[in-house]
Protein backbone atom coordinates (compact mmCIF):
# COMPACT_ATOMS: atom_id res chain seq x y z
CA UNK A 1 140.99 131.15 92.27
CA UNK A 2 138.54 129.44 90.27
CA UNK A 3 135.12 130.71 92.02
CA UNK A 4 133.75 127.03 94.51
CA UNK A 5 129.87 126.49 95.36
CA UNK A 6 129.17 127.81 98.87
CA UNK A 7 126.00 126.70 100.60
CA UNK A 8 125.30 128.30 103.91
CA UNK A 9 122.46 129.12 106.14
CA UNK A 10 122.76 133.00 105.08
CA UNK A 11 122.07 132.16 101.36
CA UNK A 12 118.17 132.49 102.05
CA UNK A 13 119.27 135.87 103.55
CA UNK A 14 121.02 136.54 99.97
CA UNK A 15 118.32 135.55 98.29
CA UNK A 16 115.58 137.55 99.91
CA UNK A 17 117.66 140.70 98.99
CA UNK A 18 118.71 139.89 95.78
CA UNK A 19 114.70 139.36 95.14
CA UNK A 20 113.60 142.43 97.02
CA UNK A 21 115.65 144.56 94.95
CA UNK A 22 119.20 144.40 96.36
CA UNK A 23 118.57 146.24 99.57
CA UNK A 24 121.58 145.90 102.30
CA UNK A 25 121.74 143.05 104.18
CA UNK A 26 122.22 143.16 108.25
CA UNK A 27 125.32 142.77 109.11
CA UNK A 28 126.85 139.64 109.71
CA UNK A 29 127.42 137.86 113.33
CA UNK A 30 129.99 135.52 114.08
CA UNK A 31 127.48 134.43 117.19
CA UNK A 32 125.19 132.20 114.19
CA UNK A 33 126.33 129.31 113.77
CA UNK A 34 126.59 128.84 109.63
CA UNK A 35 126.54 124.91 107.96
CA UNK A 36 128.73 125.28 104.72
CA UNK A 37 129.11 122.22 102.26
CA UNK A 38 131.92 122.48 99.87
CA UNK A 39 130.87 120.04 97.01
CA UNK A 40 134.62 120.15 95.60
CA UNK A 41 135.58 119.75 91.69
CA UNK A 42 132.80 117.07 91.41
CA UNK A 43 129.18 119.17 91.44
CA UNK A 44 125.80 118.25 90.87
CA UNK A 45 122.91 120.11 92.15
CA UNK A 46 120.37 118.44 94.47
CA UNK A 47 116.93 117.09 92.75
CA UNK A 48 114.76 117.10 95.88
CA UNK A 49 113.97 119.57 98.74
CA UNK A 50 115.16 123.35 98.29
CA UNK A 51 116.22 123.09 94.26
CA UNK A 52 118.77 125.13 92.57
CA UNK A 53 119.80 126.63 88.94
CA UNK A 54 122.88 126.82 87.43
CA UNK A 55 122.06 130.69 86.54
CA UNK A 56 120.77 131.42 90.02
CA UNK A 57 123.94 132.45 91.30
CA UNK A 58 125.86 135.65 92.76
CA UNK A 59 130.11 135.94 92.68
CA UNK A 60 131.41 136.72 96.65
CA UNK A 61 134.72 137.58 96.79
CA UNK A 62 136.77 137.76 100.35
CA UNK A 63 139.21 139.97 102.11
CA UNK A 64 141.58 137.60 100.81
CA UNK A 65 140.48 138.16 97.13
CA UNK A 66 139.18 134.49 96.89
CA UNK A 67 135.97 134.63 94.67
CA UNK A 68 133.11 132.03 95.84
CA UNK A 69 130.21 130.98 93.56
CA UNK A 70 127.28 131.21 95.29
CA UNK A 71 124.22 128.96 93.93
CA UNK A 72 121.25 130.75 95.47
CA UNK A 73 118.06 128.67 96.10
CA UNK A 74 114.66 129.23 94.86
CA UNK A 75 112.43 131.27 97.21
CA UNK A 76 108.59 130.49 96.67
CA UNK A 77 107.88 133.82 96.16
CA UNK A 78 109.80 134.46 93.48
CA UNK A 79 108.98 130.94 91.34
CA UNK A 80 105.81 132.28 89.75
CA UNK A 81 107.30 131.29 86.13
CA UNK A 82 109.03 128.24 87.07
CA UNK A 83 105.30 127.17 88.06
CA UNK A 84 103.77 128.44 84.89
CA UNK A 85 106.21 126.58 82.49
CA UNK A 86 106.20 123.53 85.11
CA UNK A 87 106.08 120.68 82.72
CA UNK A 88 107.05 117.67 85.09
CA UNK A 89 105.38 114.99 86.27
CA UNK A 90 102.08 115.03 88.39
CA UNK A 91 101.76 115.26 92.17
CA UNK A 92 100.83 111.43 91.79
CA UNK A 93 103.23 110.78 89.46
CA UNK A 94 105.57 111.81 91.95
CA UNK A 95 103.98 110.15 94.94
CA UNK A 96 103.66 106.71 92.57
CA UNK A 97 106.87 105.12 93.70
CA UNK A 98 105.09 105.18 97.86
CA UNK A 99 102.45 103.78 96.83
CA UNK A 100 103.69 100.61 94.71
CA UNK A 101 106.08 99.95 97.59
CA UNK A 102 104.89 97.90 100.58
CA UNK A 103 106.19 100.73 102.92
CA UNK A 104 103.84 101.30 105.69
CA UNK A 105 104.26 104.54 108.19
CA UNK A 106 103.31 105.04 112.22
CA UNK A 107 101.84 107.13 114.79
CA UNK A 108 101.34 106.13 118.30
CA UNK A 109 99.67 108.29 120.63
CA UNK A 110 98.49 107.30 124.25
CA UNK A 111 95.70 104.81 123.31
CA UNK A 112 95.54 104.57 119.74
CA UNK A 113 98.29 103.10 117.06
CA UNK A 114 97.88 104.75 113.57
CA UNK A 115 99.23 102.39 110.49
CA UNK A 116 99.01 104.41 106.94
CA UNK A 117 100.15 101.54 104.28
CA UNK A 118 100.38 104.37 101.32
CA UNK A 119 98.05 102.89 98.74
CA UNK A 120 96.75 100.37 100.66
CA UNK A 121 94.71 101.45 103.84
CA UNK A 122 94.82 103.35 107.17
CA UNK A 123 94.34 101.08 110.75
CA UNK A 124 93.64 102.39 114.05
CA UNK A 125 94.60 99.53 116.84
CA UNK A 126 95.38 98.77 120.18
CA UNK A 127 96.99 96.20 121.86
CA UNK A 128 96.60 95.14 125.35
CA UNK A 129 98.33 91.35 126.87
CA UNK A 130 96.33 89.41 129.01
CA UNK A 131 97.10 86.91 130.91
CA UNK A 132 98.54 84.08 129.21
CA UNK A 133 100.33 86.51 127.36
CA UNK A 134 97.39 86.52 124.82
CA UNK A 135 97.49 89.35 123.23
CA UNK A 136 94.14 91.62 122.06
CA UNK A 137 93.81 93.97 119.17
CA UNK A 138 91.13 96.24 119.06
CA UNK A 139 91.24 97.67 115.78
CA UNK A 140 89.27 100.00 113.08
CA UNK A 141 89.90 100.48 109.62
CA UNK A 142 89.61 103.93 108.67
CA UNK A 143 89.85 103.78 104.80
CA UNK A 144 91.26 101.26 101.97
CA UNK A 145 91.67 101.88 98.51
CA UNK A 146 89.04 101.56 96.60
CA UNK A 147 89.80 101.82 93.13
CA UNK A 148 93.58 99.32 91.67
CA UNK A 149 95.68 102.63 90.91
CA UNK A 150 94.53 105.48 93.35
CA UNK A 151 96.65 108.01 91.57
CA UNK A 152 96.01 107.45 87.70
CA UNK A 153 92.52 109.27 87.53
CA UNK A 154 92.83 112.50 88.77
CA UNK A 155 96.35 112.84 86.85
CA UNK A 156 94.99 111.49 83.54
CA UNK A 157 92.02 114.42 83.98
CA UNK A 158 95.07 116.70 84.10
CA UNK A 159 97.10 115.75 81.32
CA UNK A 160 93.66 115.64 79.24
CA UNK A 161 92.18 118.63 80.14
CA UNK A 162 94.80 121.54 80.61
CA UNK A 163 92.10 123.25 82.39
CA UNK A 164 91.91 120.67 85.00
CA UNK A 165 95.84 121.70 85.84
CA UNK A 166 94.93 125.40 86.46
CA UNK A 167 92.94 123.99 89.16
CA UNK A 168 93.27 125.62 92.86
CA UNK A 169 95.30 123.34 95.13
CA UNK A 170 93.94 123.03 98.38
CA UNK A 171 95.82 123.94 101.79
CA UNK A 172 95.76 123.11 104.86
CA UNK A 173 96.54 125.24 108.11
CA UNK A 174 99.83 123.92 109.66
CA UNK A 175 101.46 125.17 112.58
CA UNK A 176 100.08 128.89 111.46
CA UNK A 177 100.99 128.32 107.83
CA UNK A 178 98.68 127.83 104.76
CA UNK A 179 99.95 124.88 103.54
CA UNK A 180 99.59 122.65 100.01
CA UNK A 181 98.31 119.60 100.20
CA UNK A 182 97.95 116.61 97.67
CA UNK A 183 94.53 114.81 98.61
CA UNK A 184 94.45 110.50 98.33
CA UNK A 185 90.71 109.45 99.13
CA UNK A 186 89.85 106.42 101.20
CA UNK A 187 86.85 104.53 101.84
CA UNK A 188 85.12 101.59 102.68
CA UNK A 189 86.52 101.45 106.54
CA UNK A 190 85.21 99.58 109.15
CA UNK A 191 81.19 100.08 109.65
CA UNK A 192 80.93 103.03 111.73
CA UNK A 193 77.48 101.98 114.12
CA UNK A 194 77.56 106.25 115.43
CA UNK A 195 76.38 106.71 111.37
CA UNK A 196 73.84 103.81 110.48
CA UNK A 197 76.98 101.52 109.98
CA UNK A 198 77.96 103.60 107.01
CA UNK A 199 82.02 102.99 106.08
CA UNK A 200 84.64 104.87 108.18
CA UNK A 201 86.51 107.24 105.77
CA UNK A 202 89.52 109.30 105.70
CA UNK A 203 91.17 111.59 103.45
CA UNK A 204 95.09 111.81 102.97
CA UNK A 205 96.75 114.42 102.93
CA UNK A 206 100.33 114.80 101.57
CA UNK A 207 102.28 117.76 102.11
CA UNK A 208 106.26 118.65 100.96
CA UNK A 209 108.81 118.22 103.38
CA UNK A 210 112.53 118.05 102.25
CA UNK A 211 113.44 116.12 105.18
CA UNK A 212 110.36 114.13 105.83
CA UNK A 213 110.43 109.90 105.76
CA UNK A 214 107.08 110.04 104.83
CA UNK A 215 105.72 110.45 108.20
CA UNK A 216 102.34 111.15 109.74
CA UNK A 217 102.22 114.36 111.08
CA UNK A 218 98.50 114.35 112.57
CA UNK A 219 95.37 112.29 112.39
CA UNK A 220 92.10 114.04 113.16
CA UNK A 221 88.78 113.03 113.09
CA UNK A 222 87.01 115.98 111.20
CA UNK A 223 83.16 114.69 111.53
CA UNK A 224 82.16 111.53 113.02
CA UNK A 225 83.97 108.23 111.17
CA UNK A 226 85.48 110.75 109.07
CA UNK A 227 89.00 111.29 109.62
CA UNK A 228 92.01 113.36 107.89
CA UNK A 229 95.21 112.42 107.74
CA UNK A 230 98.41 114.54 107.03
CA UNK A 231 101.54 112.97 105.74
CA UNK A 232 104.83 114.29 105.10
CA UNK A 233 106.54 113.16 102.19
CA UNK A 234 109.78 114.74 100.15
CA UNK A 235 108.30 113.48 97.05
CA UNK A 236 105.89 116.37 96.45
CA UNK A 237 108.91 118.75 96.70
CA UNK A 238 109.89 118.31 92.74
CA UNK A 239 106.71 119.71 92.32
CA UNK A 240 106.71 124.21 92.45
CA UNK A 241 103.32 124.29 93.63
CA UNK A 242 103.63 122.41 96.39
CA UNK A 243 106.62 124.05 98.26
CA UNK A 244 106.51 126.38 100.99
């Protein structure tokens, strides 16, 4: 039988071995519950989240005699050359097509609404009826964009300077992991009268998630009128450095 591509939950199992120098893996249980995709005669592998190679593969063959291609994924720790000879676009190359989009995310927590328009600004409101049905919006602006194309500068630096790329990306702690992040400035909020009316500020932070809608994750407010803002986007996932 012509050898099929298998995905399953186990091939991060296979992988781990393979990379750890082909120890024995624990035995299988038919208790776990395993999601397998059979892509048929028509293949292509996937562009975003967990990416694939054609060579990165191991023949399984069955009781039956049946032999399965399996197309093992990449494993972060194991992708230190695919991030040296990473030659694709920039983090905000990537992240360009959010921001020239009017596409706008939420989080509402018990008081406050949080509105990110990527590329545009970040608005804390509330809204409350009275009577009349009037409605009332209190409302802060915690950073706009200050400069026409937010994401040209500190890309251009890169593709200038090769230096610049070598750079050390900052993390973030997230739910116990040190975490990549792609940092998007914003200034010029609403006067903050705590700080001598100075600007509220935030700083955005955009993380890979393979199965994120660009969503905000958390919104903190680090020092007074100074806020950070983590954002979950699948965008940054094309990018080796900034998988997990």
């Amino acid at each position: 039988t012509a050898p099929r591509a298998l995905f399953g939950g186990f091939l991060a199992a296979v992988a781990a071995s393979v990379a750890a120098g082909g120890r024995a893996l624990p035995q299988l249980s038919d208790d776990i519950p395993f999601r397998v995709n059979w892509p048929g005669t028509d293949f292509s592998l996937p562009t975003t989240g967990v990416l694939y190679t054609e060579d990165n593969y191991i023949i399984m063959t069955t009781v039956d005699k049946e032999k399965y291609k399996c197309i093992l994924p990449l494993i972060a720790s194991g992708s230190e050359e695919e991030e040296k000879d990473y030659k694709g676009p920039t983090p905000g190359e990537l992240l360009e097509p959010l921001f020239k989009q009017s596409s706008c995310s939420y989080r509402i927590e018990s008081y406050w609404t949080y509105e990110v328009c990527h590329g545009k600004h970040i608005r804390q409101y509330h809204e409350e009826k009275e009577t009349g049905q009037k409605i009332n919006i209190q409302e802060y602006y915690l950073g706009n964009m200050m400069i026409k194309n937010p994401l040209s500068e500190p890309d251009q630096e890169e593709k200038e300077n090769p230096k610049e790329s070598a750079k050390e990306i900052p993390t973030k702690n997230i739910e116990g992991q040190m975490t990549p992040y792609y940092p998007v400035e914003m200034g010029n909020g609403t006067p903050c009268s705590l700080r001598q009316n100075l600007p509220r500020s935030s700083t955005m932070m955009y993380i890979c998630h393979p199965e994120a809608k660009h969503e905000i994750l958390s919104v903190a407010e680090v020092t007074t009128c100074e806020y950070e803002v983590v954002i979950l986007t699948p965008l940054l996932c094309n990018h080796p450095k900034y998988r997990y």
